[in-house]
Protein backbone atom coordinates (compact mmCIF):
# COMPACT_ATOMS: atom_id res chain seq x y z
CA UNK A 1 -39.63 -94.80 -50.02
CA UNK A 2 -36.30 -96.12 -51.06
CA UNK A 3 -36.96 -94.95 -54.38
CA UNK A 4 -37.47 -91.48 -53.01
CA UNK A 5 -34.21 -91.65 -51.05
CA UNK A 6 -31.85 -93.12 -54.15
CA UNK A 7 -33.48 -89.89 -56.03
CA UNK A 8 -32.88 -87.39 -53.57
CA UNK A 9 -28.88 -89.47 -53.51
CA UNK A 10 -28.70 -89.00 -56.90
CA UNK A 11 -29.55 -85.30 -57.11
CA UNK A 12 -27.23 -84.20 -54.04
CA UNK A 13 -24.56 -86.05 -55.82
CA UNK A 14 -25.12 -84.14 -59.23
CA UNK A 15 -25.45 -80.99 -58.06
CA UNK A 16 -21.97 -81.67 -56.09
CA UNK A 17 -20.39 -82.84 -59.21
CA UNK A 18 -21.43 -80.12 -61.27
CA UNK A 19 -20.04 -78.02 -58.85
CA UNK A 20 -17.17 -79.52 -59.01
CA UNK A 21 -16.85 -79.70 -62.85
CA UNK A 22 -17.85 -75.64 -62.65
CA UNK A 23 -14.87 -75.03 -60.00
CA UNK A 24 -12.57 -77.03 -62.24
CA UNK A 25 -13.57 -75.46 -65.59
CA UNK A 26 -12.77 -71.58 -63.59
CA UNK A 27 -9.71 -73.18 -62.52
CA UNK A 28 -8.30 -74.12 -65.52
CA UNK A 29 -9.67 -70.42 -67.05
CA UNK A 30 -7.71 -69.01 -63.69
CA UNK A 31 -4.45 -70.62 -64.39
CA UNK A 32 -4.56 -69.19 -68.60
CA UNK A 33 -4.46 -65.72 -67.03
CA UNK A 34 -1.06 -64.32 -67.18
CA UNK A 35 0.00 -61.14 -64.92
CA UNK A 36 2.54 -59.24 -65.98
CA UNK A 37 4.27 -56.13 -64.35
CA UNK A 38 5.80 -52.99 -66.72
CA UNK A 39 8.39 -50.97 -66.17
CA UNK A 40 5.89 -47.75 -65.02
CA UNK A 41 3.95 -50.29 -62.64
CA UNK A 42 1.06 -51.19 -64.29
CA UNK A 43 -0.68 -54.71 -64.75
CA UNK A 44 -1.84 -56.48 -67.01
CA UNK A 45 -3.48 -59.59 -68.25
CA UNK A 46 -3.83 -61.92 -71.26
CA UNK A 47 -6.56 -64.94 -71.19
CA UNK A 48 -6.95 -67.96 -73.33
CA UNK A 49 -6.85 -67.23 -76.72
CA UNK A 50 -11.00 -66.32 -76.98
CA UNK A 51 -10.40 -64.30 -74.14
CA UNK A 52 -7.56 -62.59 -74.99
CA UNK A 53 -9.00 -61.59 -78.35
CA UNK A 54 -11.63 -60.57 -76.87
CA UNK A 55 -9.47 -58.64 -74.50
CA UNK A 56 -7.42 -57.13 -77.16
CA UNK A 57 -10.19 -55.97 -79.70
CA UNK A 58 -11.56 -54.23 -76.68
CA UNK A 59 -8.63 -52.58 -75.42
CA UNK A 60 -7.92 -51.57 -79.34
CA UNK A 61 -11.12 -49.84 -79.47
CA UNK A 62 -10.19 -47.97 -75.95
CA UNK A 63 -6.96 -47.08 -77.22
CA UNK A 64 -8.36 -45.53 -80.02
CA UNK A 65 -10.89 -43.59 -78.44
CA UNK A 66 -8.71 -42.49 -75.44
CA UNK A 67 -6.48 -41.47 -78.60
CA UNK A 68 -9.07 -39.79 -80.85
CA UNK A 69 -10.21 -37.79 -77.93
CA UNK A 70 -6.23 -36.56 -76.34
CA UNK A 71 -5.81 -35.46 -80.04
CA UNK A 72 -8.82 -33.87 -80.40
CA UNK A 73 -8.50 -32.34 -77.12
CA UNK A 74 -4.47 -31.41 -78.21
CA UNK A 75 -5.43 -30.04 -80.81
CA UNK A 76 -8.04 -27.58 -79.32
CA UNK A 77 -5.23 -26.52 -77.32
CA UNK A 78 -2.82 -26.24 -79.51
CA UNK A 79 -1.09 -22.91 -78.81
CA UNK A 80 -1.32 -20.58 -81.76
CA UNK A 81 0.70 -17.32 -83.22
CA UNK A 82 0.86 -15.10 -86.02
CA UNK A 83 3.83 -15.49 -88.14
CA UNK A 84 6.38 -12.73 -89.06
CA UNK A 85 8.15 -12.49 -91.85
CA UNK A 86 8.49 -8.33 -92.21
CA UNK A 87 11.86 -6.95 -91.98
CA UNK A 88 12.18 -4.63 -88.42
CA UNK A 89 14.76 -2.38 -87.42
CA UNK A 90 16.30 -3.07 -83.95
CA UNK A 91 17.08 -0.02 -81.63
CA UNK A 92 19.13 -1.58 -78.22
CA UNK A 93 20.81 -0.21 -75.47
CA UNK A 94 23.16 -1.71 -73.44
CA UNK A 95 23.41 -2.38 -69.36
CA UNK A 96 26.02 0.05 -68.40
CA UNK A 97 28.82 0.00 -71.58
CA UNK A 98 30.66 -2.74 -73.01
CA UNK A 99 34.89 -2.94 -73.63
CA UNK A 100 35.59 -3.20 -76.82
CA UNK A 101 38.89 -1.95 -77.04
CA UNK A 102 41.91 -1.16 -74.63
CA UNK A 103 43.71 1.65 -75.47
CA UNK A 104 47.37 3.35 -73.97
CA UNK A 105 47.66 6.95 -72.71
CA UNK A 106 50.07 9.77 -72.67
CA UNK A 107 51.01 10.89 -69.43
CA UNK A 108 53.69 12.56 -67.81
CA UNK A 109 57.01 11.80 -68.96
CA UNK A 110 56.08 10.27 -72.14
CA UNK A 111 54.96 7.07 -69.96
CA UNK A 112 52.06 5.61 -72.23
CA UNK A 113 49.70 2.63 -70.64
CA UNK A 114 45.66 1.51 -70.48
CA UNK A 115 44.97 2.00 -66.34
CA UNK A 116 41.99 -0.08 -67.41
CA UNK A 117 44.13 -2.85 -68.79
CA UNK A 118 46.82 -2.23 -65.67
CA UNK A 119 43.73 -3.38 -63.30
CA UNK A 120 42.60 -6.49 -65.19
CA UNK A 121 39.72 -4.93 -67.02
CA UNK A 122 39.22 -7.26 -70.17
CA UNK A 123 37.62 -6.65 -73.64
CA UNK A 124 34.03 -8.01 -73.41
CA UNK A 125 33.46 -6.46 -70.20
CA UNK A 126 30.47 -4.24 -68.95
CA UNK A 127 30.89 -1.54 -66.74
CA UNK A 128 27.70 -1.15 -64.70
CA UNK A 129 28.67 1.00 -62.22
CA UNK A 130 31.23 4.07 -60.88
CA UNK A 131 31.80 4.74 -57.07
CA UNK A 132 28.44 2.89 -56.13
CA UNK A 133 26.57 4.79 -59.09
CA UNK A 134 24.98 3.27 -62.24
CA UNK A 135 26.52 4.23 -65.48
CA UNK A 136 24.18 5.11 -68.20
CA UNK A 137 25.96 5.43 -71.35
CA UNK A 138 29.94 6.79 -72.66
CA UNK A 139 29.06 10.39 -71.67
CA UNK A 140 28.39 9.32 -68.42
CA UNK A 141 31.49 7.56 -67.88
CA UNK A 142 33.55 10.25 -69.20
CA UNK A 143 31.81 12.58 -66.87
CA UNK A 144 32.53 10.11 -63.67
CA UNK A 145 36.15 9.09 -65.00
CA UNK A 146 37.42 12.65 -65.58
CA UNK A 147 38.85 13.56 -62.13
CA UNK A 148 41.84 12.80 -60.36
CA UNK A 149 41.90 9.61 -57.78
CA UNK A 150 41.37 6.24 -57.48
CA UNK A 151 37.89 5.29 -58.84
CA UNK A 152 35.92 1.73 -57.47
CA UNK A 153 34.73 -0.23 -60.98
CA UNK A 154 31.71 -2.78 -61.02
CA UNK A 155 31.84 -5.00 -63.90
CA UNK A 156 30.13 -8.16 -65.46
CA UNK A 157 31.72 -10.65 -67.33
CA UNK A 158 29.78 -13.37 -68.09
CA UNK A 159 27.07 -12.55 -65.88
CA UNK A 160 29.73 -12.63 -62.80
CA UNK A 161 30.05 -8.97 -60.62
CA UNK A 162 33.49 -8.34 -60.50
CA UNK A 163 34.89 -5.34 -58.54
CA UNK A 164 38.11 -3.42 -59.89
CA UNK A 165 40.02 -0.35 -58.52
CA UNK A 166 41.38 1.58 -61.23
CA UNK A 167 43.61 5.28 -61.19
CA UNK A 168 42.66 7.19 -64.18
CA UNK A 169 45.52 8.91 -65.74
CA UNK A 170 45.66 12.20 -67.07
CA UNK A 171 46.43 12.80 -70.51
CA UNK A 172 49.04 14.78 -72.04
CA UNK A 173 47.15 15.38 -75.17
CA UNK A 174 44.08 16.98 -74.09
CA UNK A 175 44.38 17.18 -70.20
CA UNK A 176 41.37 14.85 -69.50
CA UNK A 177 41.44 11.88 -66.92
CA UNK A 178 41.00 8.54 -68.59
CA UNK A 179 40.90 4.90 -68.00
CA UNK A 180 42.50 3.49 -71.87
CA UNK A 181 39.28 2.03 -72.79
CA UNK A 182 36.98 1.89 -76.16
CA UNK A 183 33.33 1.63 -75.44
CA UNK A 184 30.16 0.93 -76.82
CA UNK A 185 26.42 1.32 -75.12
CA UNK A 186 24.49 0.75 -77.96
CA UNK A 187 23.62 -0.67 -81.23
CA UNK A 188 21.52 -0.78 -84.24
CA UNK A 189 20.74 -3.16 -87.56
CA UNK A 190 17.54 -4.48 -89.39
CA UNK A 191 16.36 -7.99 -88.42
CA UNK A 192 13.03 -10.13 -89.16
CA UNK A 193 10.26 -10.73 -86.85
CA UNK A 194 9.62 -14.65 -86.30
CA UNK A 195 6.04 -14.45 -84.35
CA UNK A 196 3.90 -11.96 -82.22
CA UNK A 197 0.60 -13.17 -79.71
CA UNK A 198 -2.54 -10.18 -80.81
CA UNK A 199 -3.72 -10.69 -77.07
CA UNK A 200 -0.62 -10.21 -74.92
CA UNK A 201 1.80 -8.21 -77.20
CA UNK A 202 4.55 -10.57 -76.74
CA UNK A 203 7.08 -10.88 -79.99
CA UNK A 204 10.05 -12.78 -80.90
CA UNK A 205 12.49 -12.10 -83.52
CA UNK A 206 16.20 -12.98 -84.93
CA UNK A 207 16.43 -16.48 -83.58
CA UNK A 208 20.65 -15.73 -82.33
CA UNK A 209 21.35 -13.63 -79.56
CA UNK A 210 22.30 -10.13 -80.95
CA UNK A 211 26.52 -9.96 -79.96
CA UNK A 212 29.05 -6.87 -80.35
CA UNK A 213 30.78 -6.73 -84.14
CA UNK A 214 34.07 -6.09 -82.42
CA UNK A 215 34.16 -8.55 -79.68
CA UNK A 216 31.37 -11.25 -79.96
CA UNK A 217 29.84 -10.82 -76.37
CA UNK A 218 25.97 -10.83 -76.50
CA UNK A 219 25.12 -7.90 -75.17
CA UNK A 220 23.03 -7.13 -72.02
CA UNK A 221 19.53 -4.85 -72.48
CA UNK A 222 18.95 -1.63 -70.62
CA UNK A 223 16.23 -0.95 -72.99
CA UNK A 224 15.14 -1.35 -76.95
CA UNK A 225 12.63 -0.87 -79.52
CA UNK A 226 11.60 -2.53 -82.46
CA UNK A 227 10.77 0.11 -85.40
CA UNK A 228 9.00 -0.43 -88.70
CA UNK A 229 11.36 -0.69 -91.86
CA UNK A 230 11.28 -1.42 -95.22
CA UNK A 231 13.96 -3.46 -97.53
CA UNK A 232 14.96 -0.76 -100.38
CA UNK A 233 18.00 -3.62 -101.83
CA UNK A 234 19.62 -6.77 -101.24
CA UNK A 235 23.23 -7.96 -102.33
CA UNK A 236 23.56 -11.54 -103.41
CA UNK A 237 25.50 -13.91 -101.38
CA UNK A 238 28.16 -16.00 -103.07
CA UNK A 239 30.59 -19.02 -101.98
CA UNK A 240 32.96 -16.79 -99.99
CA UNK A 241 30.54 -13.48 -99.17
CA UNK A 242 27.78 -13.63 -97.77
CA UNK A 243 25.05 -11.58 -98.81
CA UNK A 244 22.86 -8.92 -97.27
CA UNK A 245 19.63 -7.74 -96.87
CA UNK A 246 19.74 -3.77 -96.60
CA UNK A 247 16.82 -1.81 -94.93
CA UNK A 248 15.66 1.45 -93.87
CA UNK A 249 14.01 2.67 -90.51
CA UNK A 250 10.34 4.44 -91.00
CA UNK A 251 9.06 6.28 -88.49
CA UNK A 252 11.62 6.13 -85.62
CA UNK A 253 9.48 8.11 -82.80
CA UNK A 254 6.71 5.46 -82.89
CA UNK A 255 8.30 2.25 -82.12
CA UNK A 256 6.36 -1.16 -82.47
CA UNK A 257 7.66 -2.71 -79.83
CA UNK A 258 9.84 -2.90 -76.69
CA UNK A 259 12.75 -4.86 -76.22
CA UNK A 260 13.19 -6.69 -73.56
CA UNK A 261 15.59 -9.77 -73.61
CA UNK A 262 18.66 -10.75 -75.84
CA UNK A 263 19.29 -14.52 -75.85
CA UNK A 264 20.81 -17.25 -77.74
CA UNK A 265 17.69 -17.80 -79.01
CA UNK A 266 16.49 -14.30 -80.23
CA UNK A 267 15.27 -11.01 -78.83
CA UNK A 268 11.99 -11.10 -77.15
CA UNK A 269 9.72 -8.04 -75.95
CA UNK A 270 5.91 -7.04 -75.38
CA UNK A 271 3.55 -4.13 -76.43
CA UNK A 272 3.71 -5.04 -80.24
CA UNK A 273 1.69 -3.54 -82.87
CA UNK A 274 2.08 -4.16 -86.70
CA UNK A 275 -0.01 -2.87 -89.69
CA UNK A 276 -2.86 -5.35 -91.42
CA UNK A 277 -0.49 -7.81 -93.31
CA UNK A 278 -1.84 -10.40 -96.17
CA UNK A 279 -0.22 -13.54 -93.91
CA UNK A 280 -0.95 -11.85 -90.35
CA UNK A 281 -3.14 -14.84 -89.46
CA UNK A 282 -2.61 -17.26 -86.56
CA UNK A 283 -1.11 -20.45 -87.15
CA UNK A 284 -0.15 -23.46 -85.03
CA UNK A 285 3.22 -23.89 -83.41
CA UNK A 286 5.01 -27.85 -83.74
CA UNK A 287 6.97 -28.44 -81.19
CA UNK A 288 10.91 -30.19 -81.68
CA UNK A 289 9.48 -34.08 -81.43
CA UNK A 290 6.65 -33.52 -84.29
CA UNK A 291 9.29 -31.98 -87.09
CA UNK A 292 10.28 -33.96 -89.92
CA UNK A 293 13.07 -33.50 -92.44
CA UNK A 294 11.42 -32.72 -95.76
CA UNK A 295 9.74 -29.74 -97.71
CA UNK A 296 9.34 -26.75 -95.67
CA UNK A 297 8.74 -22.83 -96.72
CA UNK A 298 10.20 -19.90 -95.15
CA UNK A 299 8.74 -16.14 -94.73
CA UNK A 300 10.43 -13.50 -95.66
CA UNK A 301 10.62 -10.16 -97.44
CA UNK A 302 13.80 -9.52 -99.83
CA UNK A 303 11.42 -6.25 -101.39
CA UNK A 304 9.87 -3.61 -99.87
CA UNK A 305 7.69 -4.64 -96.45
CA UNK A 306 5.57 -7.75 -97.44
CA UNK A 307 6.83 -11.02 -96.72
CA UNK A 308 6.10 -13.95 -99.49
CA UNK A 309 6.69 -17.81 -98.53
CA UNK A 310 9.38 -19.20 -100.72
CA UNK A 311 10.53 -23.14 -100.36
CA UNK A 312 13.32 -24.86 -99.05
CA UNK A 313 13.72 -28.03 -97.68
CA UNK A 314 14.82 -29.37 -93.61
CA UNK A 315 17.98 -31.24 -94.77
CA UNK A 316 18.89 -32.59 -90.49
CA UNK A 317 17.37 -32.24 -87.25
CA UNK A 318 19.41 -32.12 -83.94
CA UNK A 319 18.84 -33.43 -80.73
CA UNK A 320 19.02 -30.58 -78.39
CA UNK A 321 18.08 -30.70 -74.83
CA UNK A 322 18.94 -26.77 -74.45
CA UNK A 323 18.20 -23.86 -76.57
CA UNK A 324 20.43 -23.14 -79.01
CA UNK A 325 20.34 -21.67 -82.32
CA UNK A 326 21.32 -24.52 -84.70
CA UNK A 327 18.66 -26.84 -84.17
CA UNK A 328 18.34 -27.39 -87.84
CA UNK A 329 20.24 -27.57 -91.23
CA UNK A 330 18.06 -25.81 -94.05
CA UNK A 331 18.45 -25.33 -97.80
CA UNK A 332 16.94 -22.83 -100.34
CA UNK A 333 15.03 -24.35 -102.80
CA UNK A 334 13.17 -21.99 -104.22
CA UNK A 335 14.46 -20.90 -107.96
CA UNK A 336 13.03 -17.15 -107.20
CA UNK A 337 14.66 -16.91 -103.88
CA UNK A 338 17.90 -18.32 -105.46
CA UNK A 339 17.82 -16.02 -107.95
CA UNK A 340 17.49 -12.77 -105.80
CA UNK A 341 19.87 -13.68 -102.75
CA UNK A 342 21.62 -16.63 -103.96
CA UNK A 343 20.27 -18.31 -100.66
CA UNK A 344 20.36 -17.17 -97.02
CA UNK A 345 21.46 -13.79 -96.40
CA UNK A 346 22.46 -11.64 -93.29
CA UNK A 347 19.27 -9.77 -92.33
CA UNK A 348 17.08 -12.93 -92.95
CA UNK A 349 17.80 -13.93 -89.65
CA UNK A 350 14.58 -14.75 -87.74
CA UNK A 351 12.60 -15.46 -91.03
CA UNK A 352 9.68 -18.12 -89.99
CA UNK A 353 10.21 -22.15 -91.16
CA UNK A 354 6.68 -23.42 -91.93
CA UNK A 355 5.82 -27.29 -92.34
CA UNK A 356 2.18 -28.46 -92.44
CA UNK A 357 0.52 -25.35 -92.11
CA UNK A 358 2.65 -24.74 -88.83
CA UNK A 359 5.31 -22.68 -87.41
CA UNK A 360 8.56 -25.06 -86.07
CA UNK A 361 11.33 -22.81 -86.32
CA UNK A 362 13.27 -19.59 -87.27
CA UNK A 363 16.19 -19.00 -89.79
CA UNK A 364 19.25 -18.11 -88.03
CA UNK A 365 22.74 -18.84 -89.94
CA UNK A 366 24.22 -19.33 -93.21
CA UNK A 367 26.84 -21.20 -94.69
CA UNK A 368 29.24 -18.72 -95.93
CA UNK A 369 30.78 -21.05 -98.12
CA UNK A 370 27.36 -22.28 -98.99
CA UNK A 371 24.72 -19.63 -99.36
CA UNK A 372 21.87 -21.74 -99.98
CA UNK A 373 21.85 -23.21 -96.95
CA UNK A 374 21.96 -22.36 -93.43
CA UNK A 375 20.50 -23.24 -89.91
CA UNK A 376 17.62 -22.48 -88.38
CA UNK A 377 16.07 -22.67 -84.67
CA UNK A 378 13.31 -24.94 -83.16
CA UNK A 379 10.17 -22.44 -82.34
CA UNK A 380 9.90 -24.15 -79.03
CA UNK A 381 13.32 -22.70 -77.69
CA UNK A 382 11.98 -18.88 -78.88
CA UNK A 383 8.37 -19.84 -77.58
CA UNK A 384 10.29 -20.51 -74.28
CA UNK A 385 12.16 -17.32 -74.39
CA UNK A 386 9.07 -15.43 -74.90
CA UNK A 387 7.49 -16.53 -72.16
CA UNK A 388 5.05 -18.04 -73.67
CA UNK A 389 5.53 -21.16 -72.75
CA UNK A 390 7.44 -22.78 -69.74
């Protein structure tokens, strides 16, 4: 019986100490565990050193499946376009008509002086509107300005309304009421295309914002077209003189495009159409963060309407946290290119860049006393423009 009794002692007593020795051992784990707190909030945790390898090689093997999978996943939704390349002719009308010049008239008494100029009108301003209506173009003006009395003027300058009262004065040369202004309402050149979307029609093209030769102010879009055209020469830029692409409209009643925006960052429109093209073939856009400095191509067409991809390299990427049309500092490499054009020339202007098999940009500029190289424009501020992306 005591036998029985020292047993049962002994048991109660090593099940109690291996309880103990259990709690202790968990304890001793407990206190190895670190917790630490990142900047975003989250927590983590490293063990002893078994534990925390084993932590680690698991958490490797969940980073690089939660990886494997966002880039697969990114890369299934990597937004897509077909690149340009093919020269286009731009057709654009203005919002009302722009200042471009102020001018003095003859009135009575030999007196000569701009009325415009009198009231504060400035070069680089639009006139949108006469007496409460909208002006169209110069004839319309004319037709609103030619009679005797004070007229009420509604201008922009730099996208501000600004109201002006203005007396015409009549002129002793021809007997018609004017205001001592040059005008323009419209304009006209040959451009590149950088990308178009098949499915919604969307375009962009140029890569700068298309400005006024005589005053510099980008100019505001009533309406515009986009019209086939064809390069028929080019004239070879050299230090000093920058060279030029020259093209031809075809088939100005069927435009391929409308116009609908002119930005820093290009001209951008819908209901595009183009003709079967050996490089009209979706590629995938790269956004400013996944461009490196290197070998590049660009797409362009310095003969006739087919673009051809010639090489060039990204010399320096800028940081830019607004659009703007030197994003990047390009050079020609390619001895063909270098040969024909000596480089960048005017008319290039919205000419894809292409690195990896994707679209990242647009050429925009060149270096007048350094043809061969130029600037070009991240994608992502033209995708942005286009409305393509947010």
């Amino acid at each position: 019986m005591k036998n029985k009794k020292l047993n049962m002692i002994y048991l109660i007593l090593t099940s109690i100490f291996l309880l103990i020795l259990t709690t202790f051992m968990n304890l001793r784990e407990f206190s190895n565990v670190k917790y630490t707190y990142s900047d975003n909030g989250v927590i983590s945790k490293s063990l002893n050193k078994k534990s925390d390898l084993a932590l680690k090689n698991s958490g490797n093997k969940l980073m690089k499946s939660i990886a494997v999978s966002n880039k697969a996943k990114n890369y299934q939704s990597r937004l897509k376009v077909i690149p340009g390349g093919q020269p286009i002719g731009i057709k654009l009308t203005t919002n009302g008509v722009l200042v471009v010049g102020l001018s003095d008239i003859e009135g009575k008494n030999g007196e000569k002086l701009s009325p415009a100029g009198e009231a504060g009108i400035q070069i680089g301003d639009s006139i949108i509107k006469i007496n409460g209506t909208t002006i169209k173009d110069s004839k319309d003006l004319i037709d609103k300005v030619n009679k005797d009395g004070k007229i009420n003027i509604i201008l922009l300058r730099k996208n501000k309304s600004i109201e002006k009262t203005v007396t015409p004065l009549k002129s002793e040369v021809d007997g018609n009421y004017k205001l001592g202004i040059w005008v323009r309402d419209s304009t006209a050149g040959v451009g590149t295309l950088t990308f178009y979307d098949k499915t919604s029609g969307k375009f962009a093209a140029l890569g700068h914002p298309i400005t006024d030769v005589d005053t510099g102010t980008l100019l505001t879009v009533k309406d515009g077209s986009l019209i086939n055209s064809t390069i028929i020469s080019v004239k070879k830029g050299i230090k000093g003189d920058p060279g030029e692409i020259r093209g031809i409209f075809i088939n100005e009643e069927n435009p391929i495009g409308n116009i609908k925006e002119n930005t820093m960052c290009g001209i951008y429109g819908d209901k595009f159409k183009i003709g079967k093209s050996k490089v009209n073939k979706p590629i995938e856009v790269a956004f400013k963060d996944e461009i490196k400095e290197g070998d590049a191509k660009i797409l362009t067409t310095i003969n006739g309407e087919e673009p051809k991809y010639y090489n060039i390299k990204i010399e320096k990427l800028f940081s830019q946290d607004a659009p703007g049309p030197k994003s990047m500092v390009i050079k020609v490499t390619d001895p063909e290119l270098l040969k024909k054009t000596g480089g960048i020339v005017q008319g290039m202007s919205g000419s894809p860049i292409i690195q990896n098999n994707r679209i990242v940009g647009a050429v925009t500029h060149v270096l007048i006393n350094n043809p061969d190289t130029g600037y070009g424009v991240y994608v992502e501020w033209m995708l942005k423009g286009s409305g393509m992306i947010k």
